[in-house]
PDB file of N, CA and C in Angstrom:
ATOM      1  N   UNK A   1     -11.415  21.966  10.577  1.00  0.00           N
ATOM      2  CA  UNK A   1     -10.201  21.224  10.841  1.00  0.00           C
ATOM      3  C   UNK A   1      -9.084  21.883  10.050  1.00  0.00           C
ATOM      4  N   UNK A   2      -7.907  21.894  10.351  1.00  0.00           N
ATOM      5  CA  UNK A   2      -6.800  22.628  10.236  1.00  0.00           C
ATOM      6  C   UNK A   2      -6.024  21.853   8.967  1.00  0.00           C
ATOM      7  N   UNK A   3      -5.469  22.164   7.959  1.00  0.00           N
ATOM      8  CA  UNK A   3      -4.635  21.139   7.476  1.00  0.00           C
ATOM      9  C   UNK A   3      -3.661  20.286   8.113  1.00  0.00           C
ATOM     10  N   UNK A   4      -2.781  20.845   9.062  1.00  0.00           N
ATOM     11  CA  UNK A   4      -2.302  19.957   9.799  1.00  0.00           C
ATOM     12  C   UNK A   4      -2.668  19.168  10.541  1.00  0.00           C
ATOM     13  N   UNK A   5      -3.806  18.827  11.227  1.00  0.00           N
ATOM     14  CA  UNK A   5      -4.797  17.377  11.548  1.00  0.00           C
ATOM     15  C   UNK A   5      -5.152  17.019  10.170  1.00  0.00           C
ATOM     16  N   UNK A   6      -5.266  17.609   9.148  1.00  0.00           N
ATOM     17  CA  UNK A   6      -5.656  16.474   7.649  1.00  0.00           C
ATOM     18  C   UNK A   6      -4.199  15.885   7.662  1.00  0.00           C
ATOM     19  N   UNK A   7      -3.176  16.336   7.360  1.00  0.00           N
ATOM     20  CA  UNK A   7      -1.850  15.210   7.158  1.00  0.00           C
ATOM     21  C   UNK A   7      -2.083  15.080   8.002  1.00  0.00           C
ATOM     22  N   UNK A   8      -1.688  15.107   9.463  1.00  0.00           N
ATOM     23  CA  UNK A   8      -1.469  13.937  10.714  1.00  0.00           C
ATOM     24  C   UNK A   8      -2.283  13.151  10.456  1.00  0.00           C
ATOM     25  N   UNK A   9      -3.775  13.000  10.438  1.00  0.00           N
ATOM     26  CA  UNK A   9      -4.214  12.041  10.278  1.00  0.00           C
ATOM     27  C   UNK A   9      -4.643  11.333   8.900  1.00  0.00           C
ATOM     28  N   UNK A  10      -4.256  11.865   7.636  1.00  0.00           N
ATOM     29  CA  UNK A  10      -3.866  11.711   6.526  1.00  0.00           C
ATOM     30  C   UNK A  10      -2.586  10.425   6.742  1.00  0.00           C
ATOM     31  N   UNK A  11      -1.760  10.998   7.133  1.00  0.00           N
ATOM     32  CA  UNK A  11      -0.376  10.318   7.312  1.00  0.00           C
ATOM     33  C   UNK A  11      -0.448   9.028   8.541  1.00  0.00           C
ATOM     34  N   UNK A  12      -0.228   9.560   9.246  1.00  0.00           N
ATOM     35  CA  UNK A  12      -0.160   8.755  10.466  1.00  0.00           C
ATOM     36  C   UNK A  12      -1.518   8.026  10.935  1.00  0.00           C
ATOM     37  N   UNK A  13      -2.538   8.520  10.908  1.00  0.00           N
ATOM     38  CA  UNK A  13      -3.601   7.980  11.379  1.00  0.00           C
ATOM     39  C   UNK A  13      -4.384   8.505  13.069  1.00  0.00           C
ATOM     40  N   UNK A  14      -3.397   9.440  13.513  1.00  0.00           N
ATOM     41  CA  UNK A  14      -3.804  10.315  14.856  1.00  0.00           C
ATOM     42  C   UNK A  14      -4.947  11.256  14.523  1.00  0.00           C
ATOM     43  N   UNK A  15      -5.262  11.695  15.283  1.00  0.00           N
ATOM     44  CA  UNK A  15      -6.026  12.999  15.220  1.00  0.00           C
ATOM     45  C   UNK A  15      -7.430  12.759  14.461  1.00  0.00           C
ATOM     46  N   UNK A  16      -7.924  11.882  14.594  1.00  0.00           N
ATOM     47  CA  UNK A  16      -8.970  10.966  13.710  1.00  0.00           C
ATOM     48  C   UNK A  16     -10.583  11.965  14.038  1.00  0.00           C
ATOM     49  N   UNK A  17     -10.830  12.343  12.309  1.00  0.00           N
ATOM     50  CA  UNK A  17     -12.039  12.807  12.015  1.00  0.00           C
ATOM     51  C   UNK A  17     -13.248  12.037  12.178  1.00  0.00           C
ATOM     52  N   UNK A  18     -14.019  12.359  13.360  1.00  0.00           N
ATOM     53  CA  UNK A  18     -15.587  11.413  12.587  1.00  0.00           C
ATOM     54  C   UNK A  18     -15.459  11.288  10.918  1.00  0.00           C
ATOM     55  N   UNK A  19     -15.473  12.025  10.405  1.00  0.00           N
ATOM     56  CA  UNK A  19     -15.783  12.742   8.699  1.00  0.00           C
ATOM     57  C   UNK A  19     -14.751  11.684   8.007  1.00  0.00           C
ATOM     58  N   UNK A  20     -13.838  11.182   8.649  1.00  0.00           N
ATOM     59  CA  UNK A  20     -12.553  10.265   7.769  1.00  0.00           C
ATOM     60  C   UNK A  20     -12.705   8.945   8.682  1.00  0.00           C
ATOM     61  N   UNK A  21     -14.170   8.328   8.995  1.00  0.00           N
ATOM     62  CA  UNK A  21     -13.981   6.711   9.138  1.00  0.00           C
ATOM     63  C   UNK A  21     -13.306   5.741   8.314  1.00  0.00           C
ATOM     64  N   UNK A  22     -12.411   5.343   8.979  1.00  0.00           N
ATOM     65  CA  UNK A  22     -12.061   4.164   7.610  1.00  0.00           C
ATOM     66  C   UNK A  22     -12.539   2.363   8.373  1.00  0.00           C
ATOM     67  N   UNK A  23     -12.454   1.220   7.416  1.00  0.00           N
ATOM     68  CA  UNK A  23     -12.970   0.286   7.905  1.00  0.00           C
ATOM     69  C   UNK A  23     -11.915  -0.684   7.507  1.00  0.00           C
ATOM     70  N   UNK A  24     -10.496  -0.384   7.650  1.00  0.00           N
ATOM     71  CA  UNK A  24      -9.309  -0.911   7.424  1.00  0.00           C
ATOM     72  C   UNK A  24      -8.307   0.004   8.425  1.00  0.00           C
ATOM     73  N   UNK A  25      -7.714  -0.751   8.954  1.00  0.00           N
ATOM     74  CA  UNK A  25      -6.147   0.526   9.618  1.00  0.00           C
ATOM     75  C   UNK A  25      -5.467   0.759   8.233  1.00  0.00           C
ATOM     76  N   UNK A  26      -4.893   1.664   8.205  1.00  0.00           N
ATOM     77  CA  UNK A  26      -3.504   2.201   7.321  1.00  0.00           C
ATOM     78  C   UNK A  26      -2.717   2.110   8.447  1.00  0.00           C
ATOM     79  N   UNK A  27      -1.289   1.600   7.647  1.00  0.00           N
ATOM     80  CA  UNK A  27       0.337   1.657   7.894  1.00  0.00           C
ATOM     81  C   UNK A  27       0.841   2.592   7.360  1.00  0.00           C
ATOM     82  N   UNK A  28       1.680   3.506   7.985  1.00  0.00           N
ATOM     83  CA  UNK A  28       2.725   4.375   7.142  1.00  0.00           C
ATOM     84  C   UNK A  28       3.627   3.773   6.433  1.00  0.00           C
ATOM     85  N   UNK A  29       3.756   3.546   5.490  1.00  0.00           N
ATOM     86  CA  UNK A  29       4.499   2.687   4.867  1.00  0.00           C
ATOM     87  C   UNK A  29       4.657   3.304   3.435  1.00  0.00           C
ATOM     88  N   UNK A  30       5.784   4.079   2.721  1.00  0.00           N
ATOM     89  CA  UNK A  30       6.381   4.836   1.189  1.00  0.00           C
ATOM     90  C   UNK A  30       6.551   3.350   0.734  1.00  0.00           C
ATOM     91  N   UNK A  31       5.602   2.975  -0.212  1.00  0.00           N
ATOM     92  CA  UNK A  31       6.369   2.313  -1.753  1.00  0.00           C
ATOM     93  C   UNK A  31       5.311   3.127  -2.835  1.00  0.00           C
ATOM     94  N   UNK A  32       6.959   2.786  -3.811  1.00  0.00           N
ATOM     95  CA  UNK A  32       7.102   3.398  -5.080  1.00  0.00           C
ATOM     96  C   UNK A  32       5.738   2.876  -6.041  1.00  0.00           C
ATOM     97  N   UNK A  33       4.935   3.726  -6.821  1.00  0.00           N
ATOM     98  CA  UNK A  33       3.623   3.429  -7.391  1.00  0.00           C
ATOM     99  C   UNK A  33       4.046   4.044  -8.670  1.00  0.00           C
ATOM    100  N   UNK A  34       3.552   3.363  -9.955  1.00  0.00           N
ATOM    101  CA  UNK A  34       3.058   4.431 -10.943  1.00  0.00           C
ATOM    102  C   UNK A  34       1.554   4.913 -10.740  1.00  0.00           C
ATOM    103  N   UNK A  35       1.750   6.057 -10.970  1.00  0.00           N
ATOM    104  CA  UNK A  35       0.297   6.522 -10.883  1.00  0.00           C
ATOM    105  C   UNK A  35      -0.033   7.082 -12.298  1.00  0.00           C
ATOM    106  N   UNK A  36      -1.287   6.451 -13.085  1.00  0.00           N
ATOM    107  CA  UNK A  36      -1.627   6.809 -14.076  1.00  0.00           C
ATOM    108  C   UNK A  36      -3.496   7.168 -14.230  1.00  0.00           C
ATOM    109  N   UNK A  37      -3.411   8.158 -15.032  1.00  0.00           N
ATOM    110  CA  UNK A  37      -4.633   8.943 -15.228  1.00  0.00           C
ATOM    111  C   UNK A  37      -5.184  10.268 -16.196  1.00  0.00           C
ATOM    112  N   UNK A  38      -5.723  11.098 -15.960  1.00  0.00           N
ATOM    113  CA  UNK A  38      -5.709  12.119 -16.821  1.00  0.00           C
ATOM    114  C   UNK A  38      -6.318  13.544 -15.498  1.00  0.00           C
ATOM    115  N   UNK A  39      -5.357  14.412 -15.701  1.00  0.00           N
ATOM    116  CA  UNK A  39      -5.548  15.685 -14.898  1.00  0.00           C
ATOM    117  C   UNK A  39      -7.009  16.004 -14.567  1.00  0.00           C
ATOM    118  N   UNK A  40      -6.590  17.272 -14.373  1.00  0.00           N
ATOM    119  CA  UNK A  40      -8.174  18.077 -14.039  1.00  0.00           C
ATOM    120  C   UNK A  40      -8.470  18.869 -15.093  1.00  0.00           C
ATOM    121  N   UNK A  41      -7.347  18.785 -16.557  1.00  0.00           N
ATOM    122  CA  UNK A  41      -8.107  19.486 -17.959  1.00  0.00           C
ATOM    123  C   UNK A  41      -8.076  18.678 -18.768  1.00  0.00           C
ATOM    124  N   UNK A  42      -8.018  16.953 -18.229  1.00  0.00           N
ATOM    125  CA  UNK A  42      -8.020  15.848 -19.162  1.00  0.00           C
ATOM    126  C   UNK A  42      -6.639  15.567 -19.772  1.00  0.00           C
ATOM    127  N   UNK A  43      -5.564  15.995 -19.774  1.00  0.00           N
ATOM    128  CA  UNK A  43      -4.541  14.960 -20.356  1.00  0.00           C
ATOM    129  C   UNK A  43      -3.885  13.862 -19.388  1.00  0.00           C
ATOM    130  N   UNK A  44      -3.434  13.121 -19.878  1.00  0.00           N
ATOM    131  CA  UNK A  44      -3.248  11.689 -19.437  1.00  0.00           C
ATOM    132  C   UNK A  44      -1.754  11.697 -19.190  1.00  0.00           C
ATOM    133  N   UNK A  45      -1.690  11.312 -18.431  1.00  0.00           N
ATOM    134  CA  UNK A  45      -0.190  10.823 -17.652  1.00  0.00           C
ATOM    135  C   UNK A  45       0.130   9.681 -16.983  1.00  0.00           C
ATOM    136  N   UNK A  46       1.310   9.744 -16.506  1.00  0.00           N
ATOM    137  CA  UNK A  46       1.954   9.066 -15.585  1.00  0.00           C
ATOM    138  C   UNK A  46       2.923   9.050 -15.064  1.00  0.00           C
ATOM    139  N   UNK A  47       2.855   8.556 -13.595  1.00  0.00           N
ATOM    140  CA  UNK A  47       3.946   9.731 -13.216  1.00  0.00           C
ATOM    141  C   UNK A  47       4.190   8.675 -11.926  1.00  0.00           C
ATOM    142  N   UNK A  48       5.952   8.833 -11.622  1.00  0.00           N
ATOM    143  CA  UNK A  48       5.968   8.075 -10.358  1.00  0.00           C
ATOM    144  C   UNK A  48       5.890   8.721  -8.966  1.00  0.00           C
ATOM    145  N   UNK A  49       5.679   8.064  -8.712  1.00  0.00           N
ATOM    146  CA  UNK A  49       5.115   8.839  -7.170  1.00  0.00           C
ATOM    147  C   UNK A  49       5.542   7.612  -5.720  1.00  0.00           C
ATOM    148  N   UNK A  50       4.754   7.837  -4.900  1.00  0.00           N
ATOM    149  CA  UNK A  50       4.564   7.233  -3.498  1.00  0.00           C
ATOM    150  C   UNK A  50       3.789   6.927  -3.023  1.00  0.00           C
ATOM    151  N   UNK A  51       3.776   6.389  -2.287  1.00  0.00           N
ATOM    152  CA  UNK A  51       2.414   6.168  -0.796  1.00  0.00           C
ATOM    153  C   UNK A  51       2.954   6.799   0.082  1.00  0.00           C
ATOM    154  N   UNK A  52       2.071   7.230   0.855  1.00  0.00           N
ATOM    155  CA  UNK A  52       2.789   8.000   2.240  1.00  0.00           C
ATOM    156  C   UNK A  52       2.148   6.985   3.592  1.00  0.00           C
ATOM    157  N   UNK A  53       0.663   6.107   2.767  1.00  0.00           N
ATOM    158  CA  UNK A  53       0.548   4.936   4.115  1.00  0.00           C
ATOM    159  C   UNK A  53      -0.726   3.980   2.550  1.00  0.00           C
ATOM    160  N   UNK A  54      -0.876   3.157   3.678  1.00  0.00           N
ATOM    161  CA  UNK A  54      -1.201   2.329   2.883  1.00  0.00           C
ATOM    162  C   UNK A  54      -2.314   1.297   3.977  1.00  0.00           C
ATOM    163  N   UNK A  55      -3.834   0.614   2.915  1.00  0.00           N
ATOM    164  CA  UNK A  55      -4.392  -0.383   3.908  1.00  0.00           C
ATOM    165  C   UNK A  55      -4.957  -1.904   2.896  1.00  0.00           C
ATOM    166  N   UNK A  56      -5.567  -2.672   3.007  1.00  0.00           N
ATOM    167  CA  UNK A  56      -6.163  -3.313   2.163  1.00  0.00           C
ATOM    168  C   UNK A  56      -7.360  -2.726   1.011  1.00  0.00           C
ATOM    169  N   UNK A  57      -7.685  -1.196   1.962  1.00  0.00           N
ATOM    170  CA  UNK A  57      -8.856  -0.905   0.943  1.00  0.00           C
ATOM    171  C   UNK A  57      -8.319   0.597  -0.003  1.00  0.00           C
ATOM    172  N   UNK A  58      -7.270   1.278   0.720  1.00  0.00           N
ATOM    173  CA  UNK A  58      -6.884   2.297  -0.125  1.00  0.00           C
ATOM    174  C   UNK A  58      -5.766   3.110   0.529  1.00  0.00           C
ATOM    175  N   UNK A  59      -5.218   4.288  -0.016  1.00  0.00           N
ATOM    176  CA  UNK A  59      -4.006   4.439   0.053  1.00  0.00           C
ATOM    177  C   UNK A  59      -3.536   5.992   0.173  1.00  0.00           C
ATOM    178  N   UNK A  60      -3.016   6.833   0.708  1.00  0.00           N
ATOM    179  CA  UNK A  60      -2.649   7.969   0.303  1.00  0.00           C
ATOM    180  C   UNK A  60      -1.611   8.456  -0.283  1.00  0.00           C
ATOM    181  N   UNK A  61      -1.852   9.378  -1.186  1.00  0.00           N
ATOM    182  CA  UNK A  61      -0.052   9.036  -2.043  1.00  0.00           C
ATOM    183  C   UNK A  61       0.031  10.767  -2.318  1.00  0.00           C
ATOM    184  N   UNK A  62       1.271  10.844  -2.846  1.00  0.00           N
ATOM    185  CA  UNK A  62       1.022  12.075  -3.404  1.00  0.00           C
ATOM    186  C   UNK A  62       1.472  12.080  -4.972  1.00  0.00           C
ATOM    187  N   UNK A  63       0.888  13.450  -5.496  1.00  0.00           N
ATOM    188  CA  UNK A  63       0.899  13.992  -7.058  1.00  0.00           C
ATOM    189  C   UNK A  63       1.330  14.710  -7.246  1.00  0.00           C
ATOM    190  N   UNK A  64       2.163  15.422  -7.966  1.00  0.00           N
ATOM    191  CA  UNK A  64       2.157  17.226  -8.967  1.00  0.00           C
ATOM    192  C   UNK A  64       1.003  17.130  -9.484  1.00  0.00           C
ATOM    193  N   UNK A  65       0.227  16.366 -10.324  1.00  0.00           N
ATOM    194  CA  UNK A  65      -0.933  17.039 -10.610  1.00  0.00           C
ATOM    195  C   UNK A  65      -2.214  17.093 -10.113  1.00  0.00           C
ATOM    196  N   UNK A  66      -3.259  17.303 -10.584  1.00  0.00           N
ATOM    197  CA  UNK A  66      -4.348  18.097 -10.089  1.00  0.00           C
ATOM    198  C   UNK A  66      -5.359  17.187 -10.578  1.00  0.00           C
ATOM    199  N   UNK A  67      -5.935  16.395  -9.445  1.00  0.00           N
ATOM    200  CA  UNK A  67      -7.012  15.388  -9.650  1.00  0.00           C
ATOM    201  C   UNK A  67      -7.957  15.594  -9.223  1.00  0.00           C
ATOM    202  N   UNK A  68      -9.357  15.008  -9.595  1.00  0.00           N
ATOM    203  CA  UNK A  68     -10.508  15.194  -9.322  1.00  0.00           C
ATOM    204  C   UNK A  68     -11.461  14.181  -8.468  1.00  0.00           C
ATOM    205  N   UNK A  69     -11.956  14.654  -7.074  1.00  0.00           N
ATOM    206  CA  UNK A  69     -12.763  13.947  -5.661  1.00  0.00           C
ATOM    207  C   UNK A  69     -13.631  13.147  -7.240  1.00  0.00           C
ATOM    208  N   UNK A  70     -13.742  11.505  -6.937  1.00  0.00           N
ATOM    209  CA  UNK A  70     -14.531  10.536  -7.521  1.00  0.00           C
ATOM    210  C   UNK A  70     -13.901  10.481  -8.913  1.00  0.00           C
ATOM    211  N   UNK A  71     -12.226  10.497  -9.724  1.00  0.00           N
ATOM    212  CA  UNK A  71     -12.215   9.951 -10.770  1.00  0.00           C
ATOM    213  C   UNK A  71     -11.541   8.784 -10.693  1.00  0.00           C
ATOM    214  N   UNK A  72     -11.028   8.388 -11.317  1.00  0.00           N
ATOM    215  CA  UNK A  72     -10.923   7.202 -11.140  1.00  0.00           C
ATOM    216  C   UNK A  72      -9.400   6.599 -11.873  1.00  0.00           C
ATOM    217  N   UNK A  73      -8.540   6.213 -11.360  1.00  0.00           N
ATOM    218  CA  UNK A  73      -7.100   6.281 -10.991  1.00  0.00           C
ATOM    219  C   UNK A  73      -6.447   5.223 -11.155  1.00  0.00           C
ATOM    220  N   UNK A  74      -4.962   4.697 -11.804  1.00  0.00           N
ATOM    221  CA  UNK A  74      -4.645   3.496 -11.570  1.00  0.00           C
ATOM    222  C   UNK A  74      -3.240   3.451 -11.068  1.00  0.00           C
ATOM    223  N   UNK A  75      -2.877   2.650 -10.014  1.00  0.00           N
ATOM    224  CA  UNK A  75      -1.599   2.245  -9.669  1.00  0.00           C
ATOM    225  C   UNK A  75      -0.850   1.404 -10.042  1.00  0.00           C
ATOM    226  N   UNK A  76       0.066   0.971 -10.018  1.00  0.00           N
ATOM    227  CA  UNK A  76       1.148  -0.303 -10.934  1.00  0.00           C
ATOM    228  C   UNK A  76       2.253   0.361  -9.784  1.00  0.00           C
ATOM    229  N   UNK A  77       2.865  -1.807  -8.914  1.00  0.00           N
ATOM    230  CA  UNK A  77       3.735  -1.304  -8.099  1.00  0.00           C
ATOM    231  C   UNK A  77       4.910  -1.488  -9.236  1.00  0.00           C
ATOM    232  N   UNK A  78       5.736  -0.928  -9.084  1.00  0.00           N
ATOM    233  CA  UNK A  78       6.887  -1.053 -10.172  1.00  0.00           C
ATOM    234  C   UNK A  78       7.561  -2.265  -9.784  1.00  0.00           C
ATOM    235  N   UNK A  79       7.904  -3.288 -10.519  1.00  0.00           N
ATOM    236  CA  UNK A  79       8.969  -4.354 -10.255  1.00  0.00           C
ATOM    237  C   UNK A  79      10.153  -5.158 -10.731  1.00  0.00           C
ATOM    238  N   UNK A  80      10.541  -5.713 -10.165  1.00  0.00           N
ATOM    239  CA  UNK A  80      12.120  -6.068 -10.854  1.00  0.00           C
ATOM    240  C   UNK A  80      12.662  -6.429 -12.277  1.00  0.00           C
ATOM    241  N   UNK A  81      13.570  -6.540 -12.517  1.00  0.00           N
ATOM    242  CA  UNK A  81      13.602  -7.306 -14.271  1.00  0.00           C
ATOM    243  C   UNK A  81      13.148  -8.881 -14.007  1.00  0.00           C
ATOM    244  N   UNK A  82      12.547  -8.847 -14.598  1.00  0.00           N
ATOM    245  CA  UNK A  82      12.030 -10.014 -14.945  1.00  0.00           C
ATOM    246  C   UNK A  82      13.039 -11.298 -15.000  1.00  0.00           C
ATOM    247  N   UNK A  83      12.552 -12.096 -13.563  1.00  0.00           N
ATOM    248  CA  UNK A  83      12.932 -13.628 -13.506  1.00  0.00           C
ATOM    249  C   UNK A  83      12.931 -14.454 -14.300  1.00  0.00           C
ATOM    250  N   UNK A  84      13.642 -15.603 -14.368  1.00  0.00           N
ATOM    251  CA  UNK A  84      13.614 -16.974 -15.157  1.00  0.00           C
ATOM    252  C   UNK A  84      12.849 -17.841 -14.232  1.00  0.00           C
ATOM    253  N   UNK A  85      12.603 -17.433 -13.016  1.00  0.00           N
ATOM    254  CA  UNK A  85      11.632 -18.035 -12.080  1.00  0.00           C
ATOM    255  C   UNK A  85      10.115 -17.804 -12.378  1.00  0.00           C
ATOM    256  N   UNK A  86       9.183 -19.230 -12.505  1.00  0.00           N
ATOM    257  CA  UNK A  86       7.918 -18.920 -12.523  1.00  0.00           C
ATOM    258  C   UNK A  86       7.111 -18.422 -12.001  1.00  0.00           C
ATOM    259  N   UNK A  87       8.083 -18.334 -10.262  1.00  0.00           N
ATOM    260  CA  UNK A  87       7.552 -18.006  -8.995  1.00  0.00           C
ATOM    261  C   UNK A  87       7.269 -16.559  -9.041  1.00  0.00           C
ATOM    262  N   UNK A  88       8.041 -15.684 -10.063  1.00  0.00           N
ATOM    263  CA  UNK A  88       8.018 -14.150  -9.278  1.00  0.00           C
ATOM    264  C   UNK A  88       7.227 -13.747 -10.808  1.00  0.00           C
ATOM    265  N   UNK A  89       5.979 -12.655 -10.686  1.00  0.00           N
ATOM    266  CA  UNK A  89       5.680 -12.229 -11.821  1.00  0.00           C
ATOM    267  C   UNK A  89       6.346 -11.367 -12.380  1.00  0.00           C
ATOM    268  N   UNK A  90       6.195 -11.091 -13.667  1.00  0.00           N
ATOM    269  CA  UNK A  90       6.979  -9.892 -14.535  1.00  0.00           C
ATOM    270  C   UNK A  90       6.381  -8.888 -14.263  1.00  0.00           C
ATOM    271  N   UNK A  91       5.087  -8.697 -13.612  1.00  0.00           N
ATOM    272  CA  UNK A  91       4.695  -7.240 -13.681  1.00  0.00           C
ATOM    273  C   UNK A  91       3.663  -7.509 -12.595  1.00  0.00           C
ATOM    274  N   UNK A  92       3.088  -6.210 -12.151  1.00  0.00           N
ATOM    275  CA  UNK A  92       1.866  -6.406 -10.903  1.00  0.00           C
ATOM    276  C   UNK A  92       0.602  -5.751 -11.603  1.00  0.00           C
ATOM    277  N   UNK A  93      -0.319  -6.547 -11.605  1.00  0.00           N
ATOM    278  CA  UNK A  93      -1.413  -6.188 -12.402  1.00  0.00           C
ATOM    279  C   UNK A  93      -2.161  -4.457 -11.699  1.00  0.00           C
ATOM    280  N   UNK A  94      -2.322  -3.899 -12.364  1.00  0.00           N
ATOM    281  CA  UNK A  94      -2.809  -1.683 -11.999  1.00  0.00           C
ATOM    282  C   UNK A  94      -3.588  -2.308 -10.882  1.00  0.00           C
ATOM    283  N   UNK A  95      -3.846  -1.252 -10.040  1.00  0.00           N
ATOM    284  CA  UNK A  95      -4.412  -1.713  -8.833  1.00  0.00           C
ATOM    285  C   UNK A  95      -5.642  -0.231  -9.243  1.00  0.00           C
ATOM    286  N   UNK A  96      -7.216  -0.801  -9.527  1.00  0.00           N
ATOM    287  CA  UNK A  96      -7.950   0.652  -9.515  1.00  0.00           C
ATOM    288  C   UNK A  96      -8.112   1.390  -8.310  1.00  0.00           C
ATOM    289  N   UNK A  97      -8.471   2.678  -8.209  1.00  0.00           N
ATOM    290  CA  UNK A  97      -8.622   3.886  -7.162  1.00  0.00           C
ATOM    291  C   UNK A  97      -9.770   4.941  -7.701  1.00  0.00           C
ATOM    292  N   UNK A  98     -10.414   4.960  -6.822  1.00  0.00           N
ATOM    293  CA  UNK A  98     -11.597   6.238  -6.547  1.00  0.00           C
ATOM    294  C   UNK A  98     -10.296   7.629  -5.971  1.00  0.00           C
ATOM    295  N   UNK A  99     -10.112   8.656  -6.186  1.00  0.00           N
ATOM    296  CA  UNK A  99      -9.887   9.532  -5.347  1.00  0.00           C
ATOM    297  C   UNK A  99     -11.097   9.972  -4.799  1.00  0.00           C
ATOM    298  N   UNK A 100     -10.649  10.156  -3.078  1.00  0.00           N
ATOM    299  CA  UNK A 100     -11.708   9.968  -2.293  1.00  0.00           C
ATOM    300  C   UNK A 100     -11.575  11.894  -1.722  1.00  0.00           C
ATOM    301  N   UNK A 101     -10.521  12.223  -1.635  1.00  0.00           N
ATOM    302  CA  UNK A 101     -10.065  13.743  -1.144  1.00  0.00           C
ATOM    303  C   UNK A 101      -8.960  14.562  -1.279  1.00  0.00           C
ATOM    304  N   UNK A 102      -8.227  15.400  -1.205  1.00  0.00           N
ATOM    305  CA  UNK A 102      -7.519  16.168  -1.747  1.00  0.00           C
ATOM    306  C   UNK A 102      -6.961  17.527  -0.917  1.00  0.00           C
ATOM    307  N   UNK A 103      -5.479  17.619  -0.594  1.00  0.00           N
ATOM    308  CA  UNK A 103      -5.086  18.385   0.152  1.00  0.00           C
ATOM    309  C   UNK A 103      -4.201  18.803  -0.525  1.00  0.00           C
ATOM    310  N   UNK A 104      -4.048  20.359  -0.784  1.00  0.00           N
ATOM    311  CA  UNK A 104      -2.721  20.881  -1.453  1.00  0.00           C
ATOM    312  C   UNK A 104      -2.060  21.496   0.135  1.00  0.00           C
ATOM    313  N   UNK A 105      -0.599  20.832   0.094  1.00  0.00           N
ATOM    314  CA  UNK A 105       0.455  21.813   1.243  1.00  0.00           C
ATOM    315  C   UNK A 105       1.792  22.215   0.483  1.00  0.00           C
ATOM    316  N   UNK A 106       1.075  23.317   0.098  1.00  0.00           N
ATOM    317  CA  UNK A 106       2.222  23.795  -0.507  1.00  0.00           C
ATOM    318  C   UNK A 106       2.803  23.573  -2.148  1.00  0.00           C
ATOM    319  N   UNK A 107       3.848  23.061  -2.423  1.00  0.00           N
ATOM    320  CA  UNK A 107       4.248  22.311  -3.678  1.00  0.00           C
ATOM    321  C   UNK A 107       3.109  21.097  -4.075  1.00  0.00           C
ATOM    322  N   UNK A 108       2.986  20.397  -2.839  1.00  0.00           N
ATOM    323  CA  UNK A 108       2.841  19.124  -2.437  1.00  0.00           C
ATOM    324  C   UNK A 108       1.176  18.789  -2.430  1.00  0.00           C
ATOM    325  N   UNK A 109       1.200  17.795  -3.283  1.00  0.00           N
ATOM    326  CA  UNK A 109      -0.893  17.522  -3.281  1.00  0.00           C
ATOM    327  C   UNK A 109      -0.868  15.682  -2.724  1.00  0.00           C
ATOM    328  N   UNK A 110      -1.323  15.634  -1.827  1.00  0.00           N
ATOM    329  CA  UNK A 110      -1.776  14.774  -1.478  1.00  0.00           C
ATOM    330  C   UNK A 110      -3.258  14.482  -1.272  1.00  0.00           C
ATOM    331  N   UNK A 111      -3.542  12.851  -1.959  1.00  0.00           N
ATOM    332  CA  UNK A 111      -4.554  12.496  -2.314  1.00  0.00           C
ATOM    333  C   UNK A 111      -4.828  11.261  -1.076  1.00  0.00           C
ATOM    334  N   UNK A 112      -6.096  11.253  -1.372  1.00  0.00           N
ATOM    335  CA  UNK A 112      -6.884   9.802  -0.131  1.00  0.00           C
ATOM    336  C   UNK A 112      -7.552   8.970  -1.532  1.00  0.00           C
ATOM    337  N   UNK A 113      -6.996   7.515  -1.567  1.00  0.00           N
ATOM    338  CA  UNK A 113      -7.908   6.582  -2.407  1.00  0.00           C
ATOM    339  C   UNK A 113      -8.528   6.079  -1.847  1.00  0.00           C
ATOM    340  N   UNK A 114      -9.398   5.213  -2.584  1.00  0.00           N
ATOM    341  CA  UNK A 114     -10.360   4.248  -1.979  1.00  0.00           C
ATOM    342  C   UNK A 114     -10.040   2.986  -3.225  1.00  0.00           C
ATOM    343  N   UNK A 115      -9.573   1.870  -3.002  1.00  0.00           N
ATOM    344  CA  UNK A 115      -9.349   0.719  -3.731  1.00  0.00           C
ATOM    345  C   UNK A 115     -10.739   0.057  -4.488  1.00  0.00           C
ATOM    346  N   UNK A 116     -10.861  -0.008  -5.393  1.00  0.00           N
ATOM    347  CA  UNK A 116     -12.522  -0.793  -5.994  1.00  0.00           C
ATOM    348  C   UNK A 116     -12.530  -2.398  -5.733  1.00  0.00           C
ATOM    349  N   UNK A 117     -11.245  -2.591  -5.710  1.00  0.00           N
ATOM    350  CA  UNK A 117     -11.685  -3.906  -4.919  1.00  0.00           C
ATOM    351  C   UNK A 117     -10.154  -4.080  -3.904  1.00  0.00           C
ATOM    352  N   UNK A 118     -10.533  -4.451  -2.760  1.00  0.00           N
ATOM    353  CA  UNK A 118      -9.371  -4.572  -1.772  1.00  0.00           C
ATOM    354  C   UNK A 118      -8.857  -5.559  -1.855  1.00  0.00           C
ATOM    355  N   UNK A 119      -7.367  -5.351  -1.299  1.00  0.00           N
ATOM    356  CA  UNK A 119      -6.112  -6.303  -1.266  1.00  0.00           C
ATOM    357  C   UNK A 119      -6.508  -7.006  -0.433  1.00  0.00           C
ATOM    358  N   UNK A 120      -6.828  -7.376   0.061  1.00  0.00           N
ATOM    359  CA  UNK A 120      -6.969  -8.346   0.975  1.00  0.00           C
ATOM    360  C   UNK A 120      -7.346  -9.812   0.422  1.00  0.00           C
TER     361      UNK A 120
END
């Protein structure tokens, strides 16, 4: 398979691999994530980033750095200043991630998660 059927169906969801079953649809849908972790020579970061789609069980986003198929990853959606309302939380609790696969195009590394426990 070509990289360009991995993003198309990375991204969009066309061009669908036996090899990439999923048991959730993804939406294309960019929101803003922190993504925090430690590289592929172990130092630890964080760094803001994106989704490029998104499902109840996991997510594709992209990185500058260089992660490793099965470590294990955390997201935080970023959110507003903090309400005087009880209704809205101050913060969104890290959301965990398996990286599940890994495509470099170019500058650009895009990753496939898998959620440890789904939104749903």
């Amino acid at each position: 398979m070509n990289s360009d059927l991995k993003l198309n169906h990375t991204v969009s969801g066309s061009n669908v691999d036996p090899a990439y079953s999923r048991t959730a649809s993804r939406i294309r849908l960019q929101v803003p994530v922190f993504l925090r972790g430690s590289d592929a020579t172990g130092v630890d970061f964080i760094e803001l980033t994106r989704t490029l789609n998104i499902s109840a069980k996991g997510a594709c986003i992209t990185s500058s750095h260089l992660l490793r198929v099965n470590q294990i990853v955390h997201l935080t959606i970023p959110a507003p200043a903090p309400s005087s309302s009880s209704m809205v939380p101050s913060e969104t609790p890290p959301i965990t991630a398996k990286v599940r696969r890994q495509q470099d195009l170019g500058d650009l590394r895009v990753f496939g998660l898998e959620f440890l426990r789904s939104l749903e």
